[in-house]
C-alpha atoms as a PDB file:
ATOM      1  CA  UNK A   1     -59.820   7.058  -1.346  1.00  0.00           C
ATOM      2  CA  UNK A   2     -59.973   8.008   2.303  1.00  0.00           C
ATOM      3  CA  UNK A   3     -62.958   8.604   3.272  1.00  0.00           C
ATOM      4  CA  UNK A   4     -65.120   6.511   5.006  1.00  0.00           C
ATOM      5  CA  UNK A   5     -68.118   6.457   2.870  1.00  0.00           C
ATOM      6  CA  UNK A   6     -65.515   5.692  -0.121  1.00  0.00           C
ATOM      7  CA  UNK A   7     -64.362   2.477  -1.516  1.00  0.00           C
ATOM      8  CA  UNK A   8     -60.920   0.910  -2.549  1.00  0.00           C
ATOM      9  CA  UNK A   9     -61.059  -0.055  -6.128  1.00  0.00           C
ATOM     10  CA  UNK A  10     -58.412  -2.500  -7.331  1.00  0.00           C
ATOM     11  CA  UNK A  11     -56.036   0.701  -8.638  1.00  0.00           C
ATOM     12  CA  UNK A  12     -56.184   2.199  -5.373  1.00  0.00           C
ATOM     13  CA  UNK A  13     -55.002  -1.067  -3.823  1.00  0.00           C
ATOM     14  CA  UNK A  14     -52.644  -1.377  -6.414  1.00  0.00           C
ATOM     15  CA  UNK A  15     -51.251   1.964  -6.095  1.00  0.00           C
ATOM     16  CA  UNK A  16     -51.396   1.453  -2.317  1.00  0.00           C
ATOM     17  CA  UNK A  17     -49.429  -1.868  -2.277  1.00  0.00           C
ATOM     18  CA  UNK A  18     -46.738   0.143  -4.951  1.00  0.00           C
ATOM     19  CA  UNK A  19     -46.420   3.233  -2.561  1.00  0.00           C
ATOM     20  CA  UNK A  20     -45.572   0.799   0.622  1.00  0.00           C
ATOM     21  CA  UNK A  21     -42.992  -1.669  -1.367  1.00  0.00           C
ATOM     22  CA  UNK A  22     -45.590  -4.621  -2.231  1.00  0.00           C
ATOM     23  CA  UNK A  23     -45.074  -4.940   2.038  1.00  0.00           C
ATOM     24  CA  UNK A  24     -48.954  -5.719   2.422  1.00  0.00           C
ATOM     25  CA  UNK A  25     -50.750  -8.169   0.433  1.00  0.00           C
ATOM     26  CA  UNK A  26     -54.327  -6.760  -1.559  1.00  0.00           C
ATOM     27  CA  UNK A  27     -56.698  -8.393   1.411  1.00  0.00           C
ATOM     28  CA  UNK A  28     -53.711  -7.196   4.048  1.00  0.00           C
ATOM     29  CA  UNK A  29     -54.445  -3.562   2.801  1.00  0.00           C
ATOM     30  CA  UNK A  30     -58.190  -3.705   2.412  1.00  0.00           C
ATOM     31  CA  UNK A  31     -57.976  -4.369   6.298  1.00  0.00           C
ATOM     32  CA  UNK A  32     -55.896  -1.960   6.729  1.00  0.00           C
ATOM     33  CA  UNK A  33     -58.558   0.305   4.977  1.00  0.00           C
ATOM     34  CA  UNK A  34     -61.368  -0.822   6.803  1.00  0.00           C
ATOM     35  CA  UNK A  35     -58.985   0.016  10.253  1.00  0.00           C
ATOM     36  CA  UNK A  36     -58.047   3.143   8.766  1.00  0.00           C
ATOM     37  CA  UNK A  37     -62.078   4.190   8.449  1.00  0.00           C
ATOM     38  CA  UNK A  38     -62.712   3.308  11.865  1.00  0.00           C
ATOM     39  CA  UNK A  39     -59.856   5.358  13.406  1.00  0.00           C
ATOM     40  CA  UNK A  40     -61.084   8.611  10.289  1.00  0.00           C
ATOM     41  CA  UNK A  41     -64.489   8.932  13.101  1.00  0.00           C
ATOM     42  CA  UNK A  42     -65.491  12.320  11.050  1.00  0.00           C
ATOM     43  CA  UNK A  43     -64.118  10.740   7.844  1.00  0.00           C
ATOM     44  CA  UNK A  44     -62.180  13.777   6.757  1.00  0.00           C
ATOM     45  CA  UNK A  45     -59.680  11.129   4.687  1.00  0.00           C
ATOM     46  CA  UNK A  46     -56.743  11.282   7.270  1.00  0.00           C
ATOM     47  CA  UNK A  47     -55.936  10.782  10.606  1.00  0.00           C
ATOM     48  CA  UNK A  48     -55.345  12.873  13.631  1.00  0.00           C
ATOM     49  CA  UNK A  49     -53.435  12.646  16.443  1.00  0.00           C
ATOM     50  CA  UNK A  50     -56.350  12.445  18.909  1.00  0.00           C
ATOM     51  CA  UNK A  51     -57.474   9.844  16.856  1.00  0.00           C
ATOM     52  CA  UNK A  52     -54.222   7.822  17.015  1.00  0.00           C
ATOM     53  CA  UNK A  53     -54.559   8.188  20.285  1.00  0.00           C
ATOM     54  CA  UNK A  54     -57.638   6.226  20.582  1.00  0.00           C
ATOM     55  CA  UNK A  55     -55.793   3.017  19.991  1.00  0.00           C
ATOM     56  CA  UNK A  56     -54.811   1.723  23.300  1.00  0.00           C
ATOM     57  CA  UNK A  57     -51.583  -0.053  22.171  1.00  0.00           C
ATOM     58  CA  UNK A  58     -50.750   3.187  20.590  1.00  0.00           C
ATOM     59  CA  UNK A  59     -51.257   5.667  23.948  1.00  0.00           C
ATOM     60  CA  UNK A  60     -49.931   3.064  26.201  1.00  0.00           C
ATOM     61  CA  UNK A  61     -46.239   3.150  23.923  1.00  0.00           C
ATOM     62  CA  UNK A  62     -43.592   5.313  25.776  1.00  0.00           C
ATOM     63  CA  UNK A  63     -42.981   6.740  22.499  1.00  0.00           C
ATOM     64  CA  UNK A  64     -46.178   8.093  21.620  1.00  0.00           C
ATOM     65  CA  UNK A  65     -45.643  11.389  21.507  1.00  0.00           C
ATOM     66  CA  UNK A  66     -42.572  11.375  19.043  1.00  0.00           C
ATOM     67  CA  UNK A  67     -44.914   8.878  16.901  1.00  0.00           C
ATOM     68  CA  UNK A  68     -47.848  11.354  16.821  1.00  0.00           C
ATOM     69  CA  UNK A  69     -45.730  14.082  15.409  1.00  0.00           C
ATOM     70  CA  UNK A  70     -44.796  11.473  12.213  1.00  0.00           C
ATOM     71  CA  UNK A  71     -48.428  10.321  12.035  1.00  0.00           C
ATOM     72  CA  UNK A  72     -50.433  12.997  12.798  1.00  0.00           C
ATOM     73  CA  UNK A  73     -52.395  14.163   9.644  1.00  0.00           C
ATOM     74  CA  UNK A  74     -51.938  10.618   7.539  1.00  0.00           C
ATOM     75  CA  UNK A  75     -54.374  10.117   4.568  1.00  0.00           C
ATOM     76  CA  UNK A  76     -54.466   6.423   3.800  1.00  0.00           C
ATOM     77  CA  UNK A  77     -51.706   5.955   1.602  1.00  0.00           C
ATOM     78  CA  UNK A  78     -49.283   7.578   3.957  1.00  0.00           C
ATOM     79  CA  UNK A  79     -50.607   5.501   6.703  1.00  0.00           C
ATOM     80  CA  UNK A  80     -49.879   2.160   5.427  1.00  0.00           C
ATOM     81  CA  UNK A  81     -46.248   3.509   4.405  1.00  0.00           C
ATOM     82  CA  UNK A  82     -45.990   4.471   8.101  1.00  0.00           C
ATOM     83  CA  UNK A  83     -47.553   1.134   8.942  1.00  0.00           C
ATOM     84  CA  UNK A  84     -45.100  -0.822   6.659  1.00  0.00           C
ATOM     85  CA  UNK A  85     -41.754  -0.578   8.391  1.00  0.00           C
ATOM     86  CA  UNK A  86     -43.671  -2.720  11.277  1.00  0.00           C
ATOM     87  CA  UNK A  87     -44.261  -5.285   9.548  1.00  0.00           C
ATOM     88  CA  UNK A  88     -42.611  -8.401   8.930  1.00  0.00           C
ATOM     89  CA  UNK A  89     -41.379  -8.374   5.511  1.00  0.00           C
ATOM     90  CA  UNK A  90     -39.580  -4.632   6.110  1.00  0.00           C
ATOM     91  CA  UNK A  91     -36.346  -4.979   5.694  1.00  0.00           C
ATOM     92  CA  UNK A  92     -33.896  -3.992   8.029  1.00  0.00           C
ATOM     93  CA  UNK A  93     -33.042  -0.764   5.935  1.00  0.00           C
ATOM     94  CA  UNK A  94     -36.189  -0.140   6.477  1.00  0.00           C
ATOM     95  CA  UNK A  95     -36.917  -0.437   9.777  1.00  0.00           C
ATOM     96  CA  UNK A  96     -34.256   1.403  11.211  1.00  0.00           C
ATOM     97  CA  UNK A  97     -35.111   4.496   8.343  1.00  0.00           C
ATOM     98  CA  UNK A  98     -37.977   4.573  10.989  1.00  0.00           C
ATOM     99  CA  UNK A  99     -36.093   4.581  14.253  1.00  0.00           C
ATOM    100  CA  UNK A 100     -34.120   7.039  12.950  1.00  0.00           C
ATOM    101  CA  UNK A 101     -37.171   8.991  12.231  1.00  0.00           C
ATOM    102  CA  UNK A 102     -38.497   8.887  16.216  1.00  0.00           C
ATOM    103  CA  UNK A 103     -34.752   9.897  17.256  1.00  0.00           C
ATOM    104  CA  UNK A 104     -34.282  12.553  14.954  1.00  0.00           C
ATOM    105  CA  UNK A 105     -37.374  14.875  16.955  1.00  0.00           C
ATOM    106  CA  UNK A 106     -36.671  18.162  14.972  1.00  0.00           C
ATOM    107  CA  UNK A 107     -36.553  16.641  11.471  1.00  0.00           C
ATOM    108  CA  UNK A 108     -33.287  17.872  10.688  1.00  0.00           C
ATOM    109  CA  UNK A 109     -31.558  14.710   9.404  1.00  0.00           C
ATOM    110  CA  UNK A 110     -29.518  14.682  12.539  1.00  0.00           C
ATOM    111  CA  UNK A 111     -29.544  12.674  16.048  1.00  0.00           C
ATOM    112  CA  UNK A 112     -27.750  14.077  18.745  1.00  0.00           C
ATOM    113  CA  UNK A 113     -26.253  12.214  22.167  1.00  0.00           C
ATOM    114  CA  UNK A 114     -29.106  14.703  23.683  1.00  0.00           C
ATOM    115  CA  UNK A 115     -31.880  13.446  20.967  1.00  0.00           C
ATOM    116  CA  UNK A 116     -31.083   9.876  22.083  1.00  0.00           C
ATOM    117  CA  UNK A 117     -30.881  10.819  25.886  1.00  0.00           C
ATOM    118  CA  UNK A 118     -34.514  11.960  25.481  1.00  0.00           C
ATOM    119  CA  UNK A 119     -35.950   8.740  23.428  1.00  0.00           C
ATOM    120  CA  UNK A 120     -33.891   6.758  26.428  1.00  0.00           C
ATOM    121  CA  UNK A 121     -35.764   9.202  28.773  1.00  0.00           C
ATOM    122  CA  UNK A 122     -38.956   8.043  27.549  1.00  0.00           C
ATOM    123  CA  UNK A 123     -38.005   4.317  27.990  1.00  0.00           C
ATOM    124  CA  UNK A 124     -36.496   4.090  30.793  1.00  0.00           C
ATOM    125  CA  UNK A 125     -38.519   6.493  32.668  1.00  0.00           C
ATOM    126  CA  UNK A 126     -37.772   6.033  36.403  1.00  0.00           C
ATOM    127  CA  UNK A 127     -35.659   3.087  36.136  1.00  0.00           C
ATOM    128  CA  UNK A 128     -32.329   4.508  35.280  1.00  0.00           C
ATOM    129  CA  UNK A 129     -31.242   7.774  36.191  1.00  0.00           C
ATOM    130  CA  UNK A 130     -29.988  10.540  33.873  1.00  0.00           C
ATOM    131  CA  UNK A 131     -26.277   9.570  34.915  1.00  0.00           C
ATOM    132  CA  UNK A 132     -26.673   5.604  33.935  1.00  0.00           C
ATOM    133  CA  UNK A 133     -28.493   6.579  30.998  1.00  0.00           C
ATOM    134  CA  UNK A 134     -25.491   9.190  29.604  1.00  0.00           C
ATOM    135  CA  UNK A 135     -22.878   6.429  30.836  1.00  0.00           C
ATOM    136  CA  UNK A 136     -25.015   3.748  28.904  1.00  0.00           C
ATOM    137  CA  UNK A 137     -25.535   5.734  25.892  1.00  0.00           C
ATOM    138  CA  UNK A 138     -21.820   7.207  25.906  1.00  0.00           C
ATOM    139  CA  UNK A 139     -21.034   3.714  26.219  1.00  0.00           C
ATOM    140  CA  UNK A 140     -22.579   2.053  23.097  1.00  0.00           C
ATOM    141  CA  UNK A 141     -21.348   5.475  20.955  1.00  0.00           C
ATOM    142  CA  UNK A 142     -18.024   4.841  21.957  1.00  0.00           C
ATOM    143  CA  UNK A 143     -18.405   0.909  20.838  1.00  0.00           C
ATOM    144  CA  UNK A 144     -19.318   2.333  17.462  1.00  0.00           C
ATOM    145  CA  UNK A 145     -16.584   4.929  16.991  1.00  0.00           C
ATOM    146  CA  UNK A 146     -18.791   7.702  17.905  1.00  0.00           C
ATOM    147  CA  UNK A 147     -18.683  10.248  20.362  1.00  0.00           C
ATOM    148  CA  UNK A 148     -21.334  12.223  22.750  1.00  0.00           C
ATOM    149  CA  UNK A 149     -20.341  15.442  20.002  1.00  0.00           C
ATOM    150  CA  UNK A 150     -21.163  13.130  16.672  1.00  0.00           C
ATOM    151  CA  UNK A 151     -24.086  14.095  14.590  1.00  0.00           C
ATOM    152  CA  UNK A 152     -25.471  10.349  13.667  1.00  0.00           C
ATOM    153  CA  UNK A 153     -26.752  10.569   9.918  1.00  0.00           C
ATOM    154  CA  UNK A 154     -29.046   8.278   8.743  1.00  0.00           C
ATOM    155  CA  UNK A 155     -26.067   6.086   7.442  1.00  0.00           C
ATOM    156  CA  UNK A 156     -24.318   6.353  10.810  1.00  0.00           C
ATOM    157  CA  UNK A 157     -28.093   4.751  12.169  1.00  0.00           C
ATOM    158  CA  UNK A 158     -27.811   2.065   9.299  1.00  0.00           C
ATOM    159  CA  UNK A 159     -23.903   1.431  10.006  1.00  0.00           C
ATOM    160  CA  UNK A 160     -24.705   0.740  13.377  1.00  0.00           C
ATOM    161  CA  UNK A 161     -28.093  -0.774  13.909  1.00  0.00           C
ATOM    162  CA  UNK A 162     -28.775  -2.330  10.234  1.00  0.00           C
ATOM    163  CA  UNK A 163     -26.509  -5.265  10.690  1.00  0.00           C
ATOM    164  CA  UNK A 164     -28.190  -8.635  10.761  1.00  0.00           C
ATOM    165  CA  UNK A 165     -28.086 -10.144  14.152  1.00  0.00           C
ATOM    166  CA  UNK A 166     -26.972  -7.032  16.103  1.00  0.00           C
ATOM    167  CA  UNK A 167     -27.167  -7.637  19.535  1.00  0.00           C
ATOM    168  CA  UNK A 168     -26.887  -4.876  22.149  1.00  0.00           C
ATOM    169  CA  UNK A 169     -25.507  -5.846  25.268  1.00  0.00           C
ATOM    170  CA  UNK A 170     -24.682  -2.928  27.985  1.00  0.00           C
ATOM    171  CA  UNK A 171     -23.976  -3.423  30.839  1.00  0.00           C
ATOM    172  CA  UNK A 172     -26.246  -1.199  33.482  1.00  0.00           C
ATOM    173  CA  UNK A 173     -23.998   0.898  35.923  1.00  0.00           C
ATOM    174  CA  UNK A 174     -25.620   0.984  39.431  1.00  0.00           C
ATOM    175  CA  UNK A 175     -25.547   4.064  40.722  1.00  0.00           C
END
């Protein structure tokens, strides 16, 4: 499994659709397979970061960069687990495992206020200035019982952005 000259037999799907929580149906992951081949170009049986980088959705994304260093280097069974958290049957838990994954840049199982100032950085870009976006972000922390000093665990993430229905609404300061 992996290559491009290789093909999925039904325990490789199987074991596939096990490793990424039943998320993908058996045709959903043969597609998947057949997108993964096209992206492997010197079928090596994983993916790398200039290759990720070949899908134009993916470059154009502000967060690109923090992706590639979770994606770079995927064999096919680690790419449809990163895949999975997109799609629609992810749970929320799920989801935001992910988010906390892009925030948490040096993989030490800890977001900073300066961690999230750079993801908000790379959304914002021009648009708000480095004081809205530390008034914004100080803000929503503050909203959740957390200061610009906490050190957001992955259950701090869940706590605040796995409820059902959450709806952020900050208001903007104008400079």
């Amino acid at each position: 499994m992996g290559s491009a000259s290789s093909m999925l037999t039904q325990y490789d799907i199987e074991e596939v659709q096990e490793h990424c929580d039943n998320l993908f149906s058996q045709q959903e992951i043969v597609s998947l397979y057949q997108r993964f081949c096209q992206l492997d170009r010197n079928a090596k049986g994983f993916i790398s970061a200039d290759e990720f980088l070949s899908v134009p959705e993916f470059a154009m994304n502000p967060l690109s960069q923090r992706l590639l260093k979770m994606v770079d280097g995927l064999n096919f069974k680690d790419f449809v687990a990163f895949l999975s958290a997109f799609s629609a049957k992810a749970n929320l838990q799920q989801k935001v495992q992910l988010i906390f994954k892009v925030y948490d840049s040096d993989c030490n199982g800890k977001v900073t206020f300066n961690d999230i100032l750079e993801v908000l950085q790379d959304l914002t870009g021009s648009f708000m200035s480095d004081k809205q976006r530390e008034k914004v972000l100080s803000q929503v922390l503050q909203e959740a019982g957390y200061t610009r000093e906490s050190l957001l665990l992955l259950d701090d993430f869940i706590k605040i952005f796995g409820k059902p229905g959450l709806k952020m609404e900050v208001e903007v300061p104008v400079d």
